[in-house]
Each structure stands twice: as structure tokens, then as C-alpha cells.
PDB file of N, CA and C in Angstrom:
ATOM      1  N   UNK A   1     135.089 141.272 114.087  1.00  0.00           N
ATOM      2  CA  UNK A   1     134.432 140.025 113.762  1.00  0.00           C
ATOM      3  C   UNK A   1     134.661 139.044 114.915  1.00  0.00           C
ATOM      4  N   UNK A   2     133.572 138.582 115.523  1.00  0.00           N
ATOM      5  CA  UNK A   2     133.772 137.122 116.930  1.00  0.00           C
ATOM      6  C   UNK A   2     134.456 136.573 116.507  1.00  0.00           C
ATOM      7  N   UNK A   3     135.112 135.865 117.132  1.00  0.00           N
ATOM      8  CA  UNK A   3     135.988 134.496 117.140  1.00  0.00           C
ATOM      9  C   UNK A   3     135.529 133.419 117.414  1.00  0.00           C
ATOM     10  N   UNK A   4     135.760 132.133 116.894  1.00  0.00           N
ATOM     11  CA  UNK A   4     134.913 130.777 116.992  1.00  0.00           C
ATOM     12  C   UNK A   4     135.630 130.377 118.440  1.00  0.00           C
ATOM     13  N   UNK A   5     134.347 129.749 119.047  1.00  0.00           N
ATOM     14  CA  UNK A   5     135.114 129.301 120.488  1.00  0.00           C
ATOM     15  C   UNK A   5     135.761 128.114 120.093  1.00  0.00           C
ATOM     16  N   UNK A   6     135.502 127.064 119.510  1.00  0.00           N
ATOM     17  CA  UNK A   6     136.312 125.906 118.715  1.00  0.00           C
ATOM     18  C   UNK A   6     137.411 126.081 118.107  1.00  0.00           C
ATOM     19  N   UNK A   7     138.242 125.493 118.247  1.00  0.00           N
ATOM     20  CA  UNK A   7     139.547 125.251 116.668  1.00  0.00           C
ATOM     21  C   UNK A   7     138.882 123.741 115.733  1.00  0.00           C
ATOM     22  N   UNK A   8     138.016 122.935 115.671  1.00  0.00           N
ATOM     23  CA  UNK A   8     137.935 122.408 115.715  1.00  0.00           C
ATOM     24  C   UNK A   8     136.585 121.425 115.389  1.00  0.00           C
ATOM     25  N   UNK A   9     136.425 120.462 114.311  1.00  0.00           N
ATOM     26  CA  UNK A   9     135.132 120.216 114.362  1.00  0.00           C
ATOM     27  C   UNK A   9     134.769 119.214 115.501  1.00  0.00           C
ATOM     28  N   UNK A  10     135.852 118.586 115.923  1.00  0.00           N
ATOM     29  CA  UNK A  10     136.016 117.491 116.826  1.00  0.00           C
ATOM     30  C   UNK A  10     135.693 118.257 118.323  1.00  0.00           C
ATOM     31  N   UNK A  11     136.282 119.416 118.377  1.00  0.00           N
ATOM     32  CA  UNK A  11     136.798 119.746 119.262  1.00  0.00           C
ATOM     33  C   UNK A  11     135.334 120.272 119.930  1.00  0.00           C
ATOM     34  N   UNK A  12     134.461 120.791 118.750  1.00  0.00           N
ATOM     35  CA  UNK A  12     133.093 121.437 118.995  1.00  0.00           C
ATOM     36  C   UNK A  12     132.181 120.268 119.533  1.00  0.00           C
ATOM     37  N   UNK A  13     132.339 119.162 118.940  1.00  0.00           N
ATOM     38  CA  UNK A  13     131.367 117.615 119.085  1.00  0.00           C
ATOM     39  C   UNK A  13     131.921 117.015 120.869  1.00  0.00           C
ATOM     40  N   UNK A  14     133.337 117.905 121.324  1.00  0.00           N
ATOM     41  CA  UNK A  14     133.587 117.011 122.543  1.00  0.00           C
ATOM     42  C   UNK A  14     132.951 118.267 123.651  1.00  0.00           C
ATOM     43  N   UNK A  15     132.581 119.037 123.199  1.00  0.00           N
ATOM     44  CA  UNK A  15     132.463 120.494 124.011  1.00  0.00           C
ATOM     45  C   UNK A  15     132.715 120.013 125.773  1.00  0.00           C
ATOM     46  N   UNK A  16     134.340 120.469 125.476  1.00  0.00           N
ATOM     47  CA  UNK A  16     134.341 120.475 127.152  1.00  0.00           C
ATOM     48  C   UNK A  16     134.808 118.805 127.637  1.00  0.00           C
ATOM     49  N   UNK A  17     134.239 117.677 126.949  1.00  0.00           N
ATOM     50  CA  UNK A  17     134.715 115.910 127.706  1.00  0.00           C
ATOM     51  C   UNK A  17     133.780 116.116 128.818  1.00  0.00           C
ATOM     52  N   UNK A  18     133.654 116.116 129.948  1.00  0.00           N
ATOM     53  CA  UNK A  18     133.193 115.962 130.910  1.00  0.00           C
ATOM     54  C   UNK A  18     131.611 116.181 130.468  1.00  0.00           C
ATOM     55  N   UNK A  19     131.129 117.285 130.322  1.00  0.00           N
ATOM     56  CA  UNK A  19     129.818 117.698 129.883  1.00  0.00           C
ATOM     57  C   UNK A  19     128.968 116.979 128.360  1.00  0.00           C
ATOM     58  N   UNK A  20     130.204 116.336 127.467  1.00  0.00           N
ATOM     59  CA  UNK A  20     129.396 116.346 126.244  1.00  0.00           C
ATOM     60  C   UNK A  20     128.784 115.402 126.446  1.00  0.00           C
ATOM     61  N   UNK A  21     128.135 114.370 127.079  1.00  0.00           N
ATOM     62  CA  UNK A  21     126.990 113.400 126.923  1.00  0.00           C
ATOM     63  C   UNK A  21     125.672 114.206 127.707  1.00  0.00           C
ATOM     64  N   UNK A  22     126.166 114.802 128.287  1.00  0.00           N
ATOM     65  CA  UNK A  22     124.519 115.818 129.274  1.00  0.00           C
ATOM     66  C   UNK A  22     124.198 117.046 127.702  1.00  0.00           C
ATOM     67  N   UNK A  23     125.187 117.883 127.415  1.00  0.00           N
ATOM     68  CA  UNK A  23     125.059 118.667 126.548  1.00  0.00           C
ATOM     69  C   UNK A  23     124.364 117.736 125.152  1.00  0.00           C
ATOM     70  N   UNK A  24     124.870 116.841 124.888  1.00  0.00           N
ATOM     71  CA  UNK A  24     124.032 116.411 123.579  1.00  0.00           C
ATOM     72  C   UNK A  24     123.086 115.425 123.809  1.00  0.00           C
ATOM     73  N   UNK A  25     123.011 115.251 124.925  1.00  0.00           N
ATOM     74  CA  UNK A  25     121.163 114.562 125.546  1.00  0.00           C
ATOM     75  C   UNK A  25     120.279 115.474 125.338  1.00  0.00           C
ATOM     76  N   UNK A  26     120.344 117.107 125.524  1.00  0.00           N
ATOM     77  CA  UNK A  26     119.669 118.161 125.733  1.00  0.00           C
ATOM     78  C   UNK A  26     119.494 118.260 124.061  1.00  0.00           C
ATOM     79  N   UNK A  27     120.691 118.802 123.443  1.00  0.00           N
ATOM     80  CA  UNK A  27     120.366 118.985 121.882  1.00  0.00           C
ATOM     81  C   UNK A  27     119.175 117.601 121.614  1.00  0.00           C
ATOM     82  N   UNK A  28     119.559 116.448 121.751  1.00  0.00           N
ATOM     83  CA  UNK A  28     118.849 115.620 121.071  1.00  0.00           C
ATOM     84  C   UNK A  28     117.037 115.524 122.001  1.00  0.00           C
ATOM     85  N   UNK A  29     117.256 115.892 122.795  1.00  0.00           N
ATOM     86  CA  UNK A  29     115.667 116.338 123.564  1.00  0.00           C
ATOM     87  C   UNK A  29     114.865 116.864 122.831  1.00  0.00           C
ATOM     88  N   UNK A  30     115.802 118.109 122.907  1.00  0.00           N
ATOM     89  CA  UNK A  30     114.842 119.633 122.203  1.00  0.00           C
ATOM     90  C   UNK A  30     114.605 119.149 120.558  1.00  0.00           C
ATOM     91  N   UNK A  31     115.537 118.937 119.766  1.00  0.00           N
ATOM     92  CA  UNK A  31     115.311 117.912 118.547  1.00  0.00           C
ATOM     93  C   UNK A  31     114.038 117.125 118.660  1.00  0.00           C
ATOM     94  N   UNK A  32     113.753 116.322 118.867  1.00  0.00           N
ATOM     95  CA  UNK A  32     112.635 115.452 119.604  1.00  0.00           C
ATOM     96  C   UNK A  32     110.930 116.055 119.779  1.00  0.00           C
ATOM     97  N   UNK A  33     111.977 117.588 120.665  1.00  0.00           N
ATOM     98  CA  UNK A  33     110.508 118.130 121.598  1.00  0.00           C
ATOM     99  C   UNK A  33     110.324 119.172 120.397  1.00  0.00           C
ATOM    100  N   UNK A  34     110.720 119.627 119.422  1.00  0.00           N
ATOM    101  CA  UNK A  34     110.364 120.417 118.041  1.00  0.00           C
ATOM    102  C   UNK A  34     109.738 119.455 117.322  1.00  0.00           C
ATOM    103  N   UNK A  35     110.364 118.625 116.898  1.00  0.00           N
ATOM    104  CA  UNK A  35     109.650 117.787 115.582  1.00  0.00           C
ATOM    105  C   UNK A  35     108.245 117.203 116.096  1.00  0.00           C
ATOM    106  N   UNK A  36     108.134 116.668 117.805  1.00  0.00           N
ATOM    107  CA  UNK A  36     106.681 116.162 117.724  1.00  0.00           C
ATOM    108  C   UNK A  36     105.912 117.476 117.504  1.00  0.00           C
ATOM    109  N   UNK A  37     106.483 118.566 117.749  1.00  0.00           N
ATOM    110  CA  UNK A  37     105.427 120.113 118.397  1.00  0.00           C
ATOM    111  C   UNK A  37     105.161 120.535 116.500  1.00  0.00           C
ATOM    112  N   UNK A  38     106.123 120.196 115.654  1.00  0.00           N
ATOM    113  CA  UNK A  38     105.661 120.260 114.214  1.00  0.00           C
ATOM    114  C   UNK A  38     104.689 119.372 113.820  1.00  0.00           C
ATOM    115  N   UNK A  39     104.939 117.856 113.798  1.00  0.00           N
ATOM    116  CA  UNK A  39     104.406 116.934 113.769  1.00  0.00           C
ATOM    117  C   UNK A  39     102.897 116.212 114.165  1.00  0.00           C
ATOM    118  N   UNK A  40     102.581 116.623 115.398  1.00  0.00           N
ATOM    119  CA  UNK A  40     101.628 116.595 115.715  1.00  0.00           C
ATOM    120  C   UNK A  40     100.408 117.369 115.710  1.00  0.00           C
ATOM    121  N   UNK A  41     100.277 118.228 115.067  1.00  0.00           N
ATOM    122  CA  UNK A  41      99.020 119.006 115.229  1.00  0.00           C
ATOM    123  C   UNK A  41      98.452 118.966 113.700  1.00  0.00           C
ATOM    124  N   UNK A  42      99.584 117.855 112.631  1.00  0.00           N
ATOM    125  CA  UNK A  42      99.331 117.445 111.478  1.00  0.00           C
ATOM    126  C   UNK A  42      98.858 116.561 111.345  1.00  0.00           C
ATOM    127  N   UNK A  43      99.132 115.458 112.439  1.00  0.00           N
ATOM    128  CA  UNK A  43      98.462 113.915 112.906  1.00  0.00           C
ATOM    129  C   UNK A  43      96.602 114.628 113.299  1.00  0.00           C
ATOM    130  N   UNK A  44      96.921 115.129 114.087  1.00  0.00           N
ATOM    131  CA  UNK A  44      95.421 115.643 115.083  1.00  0.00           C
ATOM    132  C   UNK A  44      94.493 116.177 113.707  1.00  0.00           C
ATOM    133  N   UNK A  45      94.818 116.968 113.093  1.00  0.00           N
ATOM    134  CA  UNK A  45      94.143 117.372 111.971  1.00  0.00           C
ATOM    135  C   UNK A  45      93.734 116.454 110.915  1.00  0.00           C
ATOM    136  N   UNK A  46      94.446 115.354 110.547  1.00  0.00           N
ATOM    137  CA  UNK A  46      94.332 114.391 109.444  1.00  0.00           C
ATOM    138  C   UNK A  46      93.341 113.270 110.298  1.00  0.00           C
ATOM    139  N   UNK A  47      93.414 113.146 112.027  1.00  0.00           N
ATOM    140  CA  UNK A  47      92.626 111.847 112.405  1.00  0.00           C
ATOM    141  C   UNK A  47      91.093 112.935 112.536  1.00  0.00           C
ATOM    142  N   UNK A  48      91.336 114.343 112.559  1.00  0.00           N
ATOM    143  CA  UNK A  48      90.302 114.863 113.225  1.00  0.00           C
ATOM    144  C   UNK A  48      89.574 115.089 111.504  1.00  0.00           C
ATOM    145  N   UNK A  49      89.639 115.271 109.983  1.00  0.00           N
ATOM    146  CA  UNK A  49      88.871 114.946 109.138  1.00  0.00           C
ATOM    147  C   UNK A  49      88.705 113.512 108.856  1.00  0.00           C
ATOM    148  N   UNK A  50      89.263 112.640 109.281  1.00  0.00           N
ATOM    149  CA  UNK A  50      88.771 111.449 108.772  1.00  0.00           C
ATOM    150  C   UNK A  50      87.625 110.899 109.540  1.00  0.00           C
ATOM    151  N   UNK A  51      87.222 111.226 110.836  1.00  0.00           N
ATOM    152  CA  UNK A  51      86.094 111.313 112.133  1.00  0.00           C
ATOM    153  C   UNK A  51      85.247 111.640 111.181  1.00  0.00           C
ATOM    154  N   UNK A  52      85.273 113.548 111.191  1.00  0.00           N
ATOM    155  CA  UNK A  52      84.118 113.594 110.261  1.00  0.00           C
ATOM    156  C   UNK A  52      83.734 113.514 108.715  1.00  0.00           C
ATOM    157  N   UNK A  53      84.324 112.644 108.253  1.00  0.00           N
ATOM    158  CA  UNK A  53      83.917 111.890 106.599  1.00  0.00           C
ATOM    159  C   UNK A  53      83.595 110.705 107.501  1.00  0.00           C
ATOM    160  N   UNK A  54      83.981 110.016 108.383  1.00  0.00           N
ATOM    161  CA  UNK A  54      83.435 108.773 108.766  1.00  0.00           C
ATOM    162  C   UNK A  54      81.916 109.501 109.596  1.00  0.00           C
ATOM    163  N   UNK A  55      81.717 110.397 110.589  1.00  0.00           N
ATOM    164  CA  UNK A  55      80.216 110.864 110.892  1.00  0.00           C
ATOM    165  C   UNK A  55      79.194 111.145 109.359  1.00  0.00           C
ATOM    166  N   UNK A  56      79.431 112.159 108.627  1.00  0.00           N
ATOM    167  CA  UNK A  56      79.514 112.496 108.052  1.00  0.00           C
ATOM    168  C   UNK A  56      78.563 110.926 106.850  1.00  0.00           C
ATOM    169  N   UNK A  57      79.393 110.414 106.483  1.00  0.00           N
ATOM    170  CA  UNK A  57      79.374 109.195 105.617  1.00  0.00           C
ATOM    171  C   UNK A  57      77.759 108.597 106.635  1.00  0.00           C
ATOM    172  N   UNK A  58      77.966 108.523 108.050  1.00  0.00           N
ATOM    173  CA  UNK A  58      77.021 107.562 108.801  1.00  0.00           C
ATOM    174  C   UNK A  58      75.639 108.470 108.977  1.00  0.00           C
ATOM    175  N   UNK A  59      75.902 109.585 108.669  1.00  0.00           N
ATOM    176  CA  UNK A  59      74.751 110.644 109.225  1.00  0.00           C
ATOM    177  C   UNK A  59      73.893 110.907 107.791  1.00  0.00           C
ATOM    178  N   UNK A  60      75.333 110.407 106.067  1.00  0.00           N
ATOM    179  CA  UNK A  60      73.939 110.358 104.835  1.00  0.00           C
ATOM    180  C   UNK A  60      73.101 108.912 104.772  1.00  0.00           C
ATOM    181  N   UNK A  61      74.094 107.742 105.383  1.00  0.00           N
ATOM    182  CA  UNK A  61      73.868 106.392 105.277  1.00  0.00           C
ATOM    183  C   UNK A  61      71.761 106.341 106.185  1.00  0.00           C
ATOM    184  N   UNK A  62      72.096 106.884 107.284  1.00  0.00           N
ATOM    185  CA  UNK A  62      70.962 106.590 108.074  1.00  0.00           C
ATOM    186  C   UNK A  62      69.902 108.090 107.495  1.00  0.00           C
ATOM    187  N   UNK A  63      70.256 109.123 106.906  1.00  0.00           N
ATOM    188  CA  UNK A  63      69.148 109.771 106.009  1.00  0.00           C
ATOM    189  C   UNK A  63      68.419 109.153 104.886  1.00  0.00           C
ATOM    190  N   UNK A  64      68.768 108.064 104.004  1.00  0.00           N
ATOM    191  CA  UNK A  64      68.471 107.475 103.403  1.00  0.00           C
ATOM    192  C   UNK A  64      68.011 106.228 103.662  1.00  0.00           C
ATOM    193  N   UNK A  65      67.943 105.735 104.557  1.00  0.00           N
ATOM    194  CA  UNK A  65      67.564 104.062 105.341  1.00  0.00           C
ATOM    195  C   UNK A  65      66.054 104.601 105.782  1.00  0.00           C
ATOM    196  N   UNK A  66      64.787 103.513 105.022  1.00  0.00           N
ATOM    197  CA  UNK A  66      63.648 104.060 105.883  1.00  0.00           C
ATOM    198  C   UNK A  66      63.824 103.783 107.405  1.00  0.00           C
ATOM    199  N   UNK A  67      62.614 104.657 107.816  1.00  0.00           N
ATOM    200  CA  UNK A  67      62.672 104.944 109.336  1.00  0.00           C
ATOM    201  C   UNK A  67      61.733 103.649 109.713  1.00  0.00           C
ATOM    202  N   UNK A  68      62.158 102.595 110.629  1.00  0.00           N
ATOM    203  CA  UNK A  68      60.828 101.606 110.902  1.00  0.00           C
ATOM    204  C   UNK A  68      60.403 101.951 111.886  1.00  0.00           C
ATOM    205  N   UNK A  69      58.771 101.705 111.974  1.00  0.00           N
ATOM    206  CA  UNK A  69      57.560 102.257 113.088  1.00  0.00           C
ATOM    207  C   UNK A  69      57.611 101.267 114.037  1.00  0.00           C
TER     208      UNK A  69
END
């Protein structure tokens, strides 16, 4: 069975002193660079049906408006 490289929960959060503010800039990046890569293609989809109910809405509005000569 591996062995934990830590003794320590503290000890895991300082990984190393010197490195832990570069090391948990990176965690909190990639954090960041996941949630928009979830996030966004849910935004794009919700602005991209509301476009067409708004075309959509303008394309029955002007089928029904007489046509003037």
C-alpha cells in the first residue's frame, strides 16, 4: 500500500514553503480554467435560444403586419 507523502494536513497546504504560493496559483488557475470550460457553453446555448425566440417572435410579428405598396 503507497505511503502519503504528507504527515500532515498543514503540512500538505505548505507543500514544500518556498513553492506553495506558485503551486496554489496553478491549482486555483486550473479551478477557474474548468469551471468557465463547464460554464460557458451553458451561457452560449441559453443567449444562443433566446436570439432565436427573439428572430423567431420578429419573423411571426412582420408575417402578420400588411405589406404596404
Amino acid at each position: 500500500m503507497p505511503t502519503l507523502q504528507f504527515s500532515s494536513l498543514s503540512e500538505f497546504l505548505q507543500m514544500g514553503g518556498v513553492y506553495t504560493f506558485h503551486i496554489w496559483t496553478v491549482y486555483l488557475l486550473f479551478a477557474i480554467f474548468i469551471g468557465y470550460n463547464l460554464i460557458q457553453p451553458r451561457m452560449a446555448r441559453r443567449q444562443f435560444i433566446r436570439e432565436q425566440k427573439r428572430r423567431a417572435a420578429r419573423d411571426a410579428e412582420l408575417a402578420t403586419k400588411p405589406r404596404e405598396s
